[in-house]
N, C-alpha and C. Protein backbone atom coordinates (compact mmCIF):
# COMPACT_ATOMS: atom_id res chain seq x y z
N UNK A 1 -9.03 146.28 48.77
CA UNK A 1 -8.44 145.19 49.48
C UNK A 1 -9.52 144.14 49.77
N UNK A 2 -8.86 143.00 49.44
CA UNK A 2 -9.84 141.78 49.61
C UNK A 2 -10.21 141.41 50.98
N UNK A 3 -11.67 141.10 51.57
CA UNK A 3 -12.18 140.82 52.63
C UNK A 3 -11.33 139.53 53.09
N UNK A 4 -11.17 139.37 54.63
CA UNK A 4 -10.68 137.70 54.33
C UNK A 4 -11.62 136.78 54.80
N UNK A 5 -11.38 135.45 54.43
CA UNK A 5 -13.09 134.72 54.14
C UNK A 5 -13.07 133.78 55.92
N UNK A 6 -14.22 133.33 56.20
CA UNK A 6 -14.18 133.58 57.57
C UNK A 6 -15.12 132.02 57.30
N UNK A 7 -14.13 130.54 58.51
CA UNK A 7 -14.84 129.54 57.86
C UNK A 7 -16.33 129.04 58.91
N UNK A 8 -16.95 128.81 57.99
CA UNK A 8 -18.14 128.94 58.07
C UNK A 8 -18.34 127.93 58.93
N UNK A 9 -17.73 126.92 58.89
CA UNK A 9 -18.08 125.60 59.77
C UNK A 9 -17.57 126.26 60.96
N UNK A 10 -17.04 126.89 61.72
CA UNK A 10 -16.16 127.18 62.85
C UNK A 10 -17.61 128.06 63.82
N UNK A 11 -18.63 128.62 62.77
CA UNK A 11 -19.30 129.78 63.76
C UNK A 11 -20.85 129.16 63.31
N UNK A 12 -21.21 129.72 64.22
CA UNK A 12 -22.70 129.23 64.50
C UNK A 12 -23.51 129.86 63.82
N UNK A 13 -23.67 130.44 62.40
CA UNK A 13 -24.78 131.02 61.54
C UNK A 13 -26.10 130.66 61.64
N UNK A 14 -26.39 129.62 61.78
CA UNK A 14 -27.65 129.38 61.76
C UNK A 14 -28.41 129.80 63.24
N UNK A 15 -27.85 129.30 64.42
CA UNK A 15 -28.18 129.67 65.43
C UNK A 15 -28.84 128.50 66.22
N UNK A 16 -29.74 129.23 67.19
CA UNK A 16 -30.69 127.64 67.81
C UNK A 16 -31.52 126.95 67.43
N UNK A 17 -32.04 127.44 66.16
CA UNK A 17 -33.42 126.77 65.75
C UNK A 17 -32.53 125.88 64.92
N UNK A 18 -31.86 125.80 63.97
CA UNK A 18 -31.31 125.05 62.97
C UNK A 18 -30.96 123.61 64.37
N UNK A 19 -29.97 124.30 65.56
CA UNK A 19 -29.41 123.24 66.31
C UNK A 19 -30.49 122.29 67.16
N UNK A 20 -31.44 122.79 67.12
CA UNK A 20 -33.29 122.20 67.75
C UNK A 20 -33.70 121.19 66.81
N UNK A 21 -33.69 121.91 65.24
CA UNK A 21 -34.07 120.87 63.96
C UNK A 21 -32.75 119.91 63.68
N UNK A 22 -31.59 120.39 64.14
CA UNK A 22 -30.80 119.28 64.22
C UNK A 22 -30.79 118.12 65.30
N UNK A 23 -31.16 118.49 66.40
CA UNK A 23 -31.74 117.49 67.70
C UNK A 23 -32.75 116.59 67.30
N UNK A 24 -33.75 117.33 66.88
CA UNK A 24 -35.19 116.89 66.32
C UNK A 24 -34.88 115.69 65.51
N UNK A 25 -33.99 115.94 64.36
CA UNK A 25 -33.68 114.91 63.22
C UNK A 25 -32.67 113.60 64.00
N UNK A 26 -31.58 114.20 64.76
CA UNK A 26 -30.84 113.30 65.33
C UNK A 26 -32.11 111.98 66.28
N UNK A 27 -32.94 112.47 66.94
CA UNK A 27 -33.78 111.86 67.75
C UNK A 27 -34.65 111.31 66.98
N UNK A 28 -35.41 111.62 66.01
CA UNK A 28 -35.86 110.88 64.43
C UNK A 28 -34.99 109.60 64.17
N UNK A 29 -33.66 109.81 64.11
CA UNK A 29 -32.60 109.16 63.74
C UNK A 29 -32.51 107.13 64.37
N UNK A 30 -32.65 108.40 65.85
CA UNK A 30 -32.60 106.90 66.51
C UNK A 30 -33.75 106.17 67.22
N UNK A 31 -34.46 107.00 66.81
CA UNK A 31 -36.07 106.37 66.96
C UNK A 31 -36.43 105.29 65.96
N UNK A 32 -35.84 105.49 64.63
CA UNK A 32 -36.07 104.86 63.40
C UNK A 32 -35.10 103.50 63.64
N UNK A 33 -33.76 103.97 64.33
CA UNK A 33 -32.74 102.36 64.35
C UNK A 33 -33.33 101.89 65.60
N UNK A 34 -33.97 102.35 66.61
CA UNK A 34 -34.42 101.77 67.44
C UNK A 34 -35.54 100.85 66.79
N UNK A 35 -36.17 101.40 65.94
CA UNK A 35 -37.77 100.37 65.52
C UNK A 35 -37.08 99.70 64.74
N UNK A 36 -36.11 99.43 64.16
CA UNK A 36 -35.66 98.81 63.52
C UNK A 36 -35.10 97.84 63.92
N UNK A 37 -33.65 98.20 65.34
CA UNK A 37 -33.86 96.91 65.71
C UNK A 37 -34.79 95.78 66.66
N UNK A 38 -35.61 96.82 67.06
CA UNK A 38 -36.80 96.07 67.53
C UNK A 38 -37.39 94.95 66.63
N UNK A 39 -37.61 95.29 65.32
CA UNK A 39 -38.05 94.65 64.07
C UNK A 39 -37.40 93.73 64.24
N UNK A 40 -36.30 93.90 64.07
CA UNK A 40 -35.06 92.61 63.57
C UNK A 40 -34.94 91.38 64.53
N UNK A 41 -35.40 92.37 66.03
CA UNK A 41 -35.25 91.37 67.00
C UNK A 41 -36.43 89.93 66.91
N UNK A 42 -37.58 90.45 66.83
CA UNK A 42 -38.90 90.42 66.73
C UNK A 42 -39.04 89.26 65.22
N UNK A 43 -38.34 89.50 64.25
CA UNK A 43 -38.33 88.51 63.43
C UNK A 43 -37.35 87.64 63.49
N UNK A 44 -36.17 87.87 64.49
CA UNK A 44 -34.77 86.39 64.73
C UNK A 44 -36.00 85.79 65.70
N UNK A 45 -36.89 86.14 66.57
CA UNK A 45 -37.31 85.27 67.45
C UNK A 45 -38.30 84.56 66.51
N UNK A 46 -39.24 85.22 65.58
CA UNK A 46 -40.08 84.27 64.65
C UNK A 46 -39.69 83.22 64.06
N UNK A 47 -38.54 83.53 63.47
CA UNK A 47 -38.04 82.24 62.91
C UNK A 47 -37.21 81.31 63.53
N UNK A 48 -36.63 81.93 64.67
CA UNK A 48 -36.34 80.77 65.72
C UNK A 48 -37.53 80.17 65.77
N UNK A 49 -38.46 80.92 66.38
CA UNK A 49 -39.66 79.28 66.63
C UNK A 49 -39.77 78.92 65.88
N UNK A 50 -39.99 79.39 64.42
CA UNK A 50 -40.46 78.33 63.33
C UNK A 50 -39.33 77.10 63.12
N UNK A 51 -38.33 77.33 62.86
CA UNK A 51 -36.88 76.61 63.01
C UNK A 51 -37.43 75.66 64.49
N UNK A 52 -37.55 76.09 65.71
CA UNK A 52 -38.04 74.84 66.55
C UNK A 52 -39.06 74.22 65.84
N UNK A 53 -40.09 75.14 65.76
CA UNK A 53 -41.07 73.60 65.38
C UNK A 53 -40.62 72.83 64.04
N UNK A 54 -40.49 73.32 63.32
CA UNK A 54 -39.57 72.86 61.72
C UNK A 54 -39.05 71.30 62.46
N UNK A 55 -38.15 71.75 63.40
CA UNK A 55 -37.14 70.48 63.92
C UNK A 55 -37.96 69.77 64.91
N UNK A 56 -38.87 69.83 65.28
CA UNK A 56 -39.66 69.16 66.37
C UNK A 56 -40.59 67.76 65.60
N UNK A 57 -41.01 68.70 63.96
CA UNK A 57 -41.94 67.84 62.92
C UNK A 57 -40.70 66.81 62.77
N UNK A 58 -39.70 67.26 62.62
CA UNK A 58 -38.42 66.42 61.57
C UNK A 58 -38.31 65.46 62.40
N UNK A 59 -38.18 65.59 64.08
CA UNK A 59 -38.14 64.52 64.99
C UNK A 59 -38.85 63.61 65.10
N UNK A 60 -40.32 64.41 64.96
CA UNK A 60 -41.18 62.92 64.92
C UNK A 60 -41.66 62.31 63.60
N UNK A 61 -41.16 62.66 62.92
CA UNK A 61 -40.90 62.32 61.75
C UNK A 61 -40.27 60.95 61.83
N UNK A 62 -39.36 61.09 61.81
CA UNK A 62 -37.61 60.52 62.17
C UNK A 62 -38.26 58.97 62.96
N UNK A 63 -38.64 59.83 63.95
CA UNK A 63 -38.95 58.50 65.69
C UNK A 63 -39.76 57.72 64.66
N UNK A 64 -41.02 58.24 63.92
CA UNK A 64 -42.18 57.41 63.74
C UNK A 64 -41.87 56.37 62.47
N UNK A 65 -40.71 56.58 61.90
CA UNK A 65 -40.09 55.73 60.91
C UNK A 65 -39.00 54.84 61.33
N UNK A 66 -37.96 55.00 62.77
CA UNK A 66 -37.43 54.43 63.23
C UNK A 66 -38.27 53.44 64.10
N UNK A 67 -39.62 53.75 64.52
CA UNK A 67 -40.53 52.74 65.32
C UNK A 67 -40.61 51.88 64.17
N UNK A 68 -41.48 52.16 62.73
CA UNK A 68 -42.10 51.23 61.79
C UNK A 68 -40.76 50.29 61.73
N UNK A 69 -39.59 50.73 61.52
CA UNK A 69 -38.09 50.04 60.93
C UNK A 69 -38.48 48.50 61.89
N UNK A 70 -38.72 49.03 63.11
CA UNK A 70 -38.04 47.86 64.47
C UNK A 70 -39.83 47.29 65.05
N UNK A 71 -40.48 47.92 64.58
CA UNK A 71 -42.31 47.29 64.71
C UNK A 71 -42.25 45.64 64.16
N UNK A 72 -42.85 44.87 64.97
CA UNK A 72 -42.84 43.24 64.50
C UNK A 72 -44.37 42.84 64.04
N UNK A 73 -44.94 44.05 63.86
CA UNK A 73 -46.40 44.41 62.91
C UNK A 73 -45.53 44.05 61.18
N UNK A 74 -46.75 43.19 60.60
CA UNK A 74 -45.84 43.52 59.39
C UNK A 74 -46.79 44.76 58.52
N UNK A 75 -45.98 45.09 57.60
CA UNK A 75 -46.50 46.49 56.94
C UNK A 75 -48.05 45.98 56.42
N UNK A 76 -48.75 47.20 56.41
CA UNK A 76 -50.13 47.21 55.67
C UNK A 76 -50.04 46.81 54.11
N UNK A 77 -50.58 46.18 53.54
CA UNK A 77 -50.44 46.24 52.14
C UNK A 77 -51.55 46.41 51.30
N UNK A 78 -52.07 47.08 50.23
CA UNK A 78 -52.88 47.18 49.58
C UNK A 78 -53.78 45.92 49.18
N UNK A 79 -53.15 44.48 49.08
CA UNK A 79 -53.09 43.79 48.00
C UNK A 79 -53.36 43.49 46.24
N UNK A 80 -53.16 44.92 46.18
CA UNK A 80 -53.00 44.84 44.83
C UNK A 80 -52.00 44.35 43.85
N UNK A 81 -50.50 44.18 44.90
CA UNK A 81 -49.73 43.19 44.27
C UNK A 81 -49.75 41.95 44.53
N UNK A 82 -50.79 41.55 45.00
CA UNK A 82 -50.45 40.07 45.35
C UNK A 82 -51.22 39.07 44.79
N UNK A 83 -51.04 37.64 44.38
CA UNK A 83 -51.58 36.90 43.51
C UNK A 83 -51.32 35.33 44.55
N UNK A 84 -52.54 34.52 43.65
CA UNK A 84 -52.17 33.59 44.55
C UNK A 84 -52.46 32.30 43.46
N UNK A 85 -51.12 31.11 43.38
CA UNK A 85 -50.95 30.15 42.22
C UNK A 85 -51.76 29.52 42.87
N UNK A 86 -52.61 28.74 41.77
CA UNK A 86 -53.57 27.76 41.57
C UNK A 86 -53.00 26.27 41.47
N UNK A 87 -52.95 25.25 42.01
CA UNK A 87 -53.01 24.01 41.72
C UNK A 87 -53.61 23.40 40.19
């Protein structure tokens, strides 16, 4: 007569050490998504600042070409284009 089969997931075979190395790994687990999102955090803030300063250059960028636009200085010129008719 055939044994009857007995399911394995239901009983604790391994015992406490397996459930210790299963703790162990679980806590591995979230040690690793923890540094991770630490990481992640740690580089949204890097490139936020860079993104500020990025937009801070673009501003004065911007201002120092909207000054030249409305400046009653007239522009510098090389004079290398310029000529002057003779009589």
């Amino acid at each position: 007569m055939a044994k009857p089969r007995r399911d394995r997931s239901l009983t604790p075979s391994c015992g406490p050490r397996l459930a210790a190395e299963n703790g162990a790994m679980a806590s591995k687990e979230e040690q690793a998504v923890k540094n991770l999102n630490m990481e992640k955090e740690e580089n949204m803030e890097r490139i936020g600042e860079e993104v500020r300063q990025l937009m801070e250059k673009l501003r004065e960028k911007q201002f120092s070409y909207s000054l030249r636009a409305v400046s009653t200085d007239p522009p510098h010129r090389d004079h290398h284009d310029e000529f002057c008719l003779m009589p």
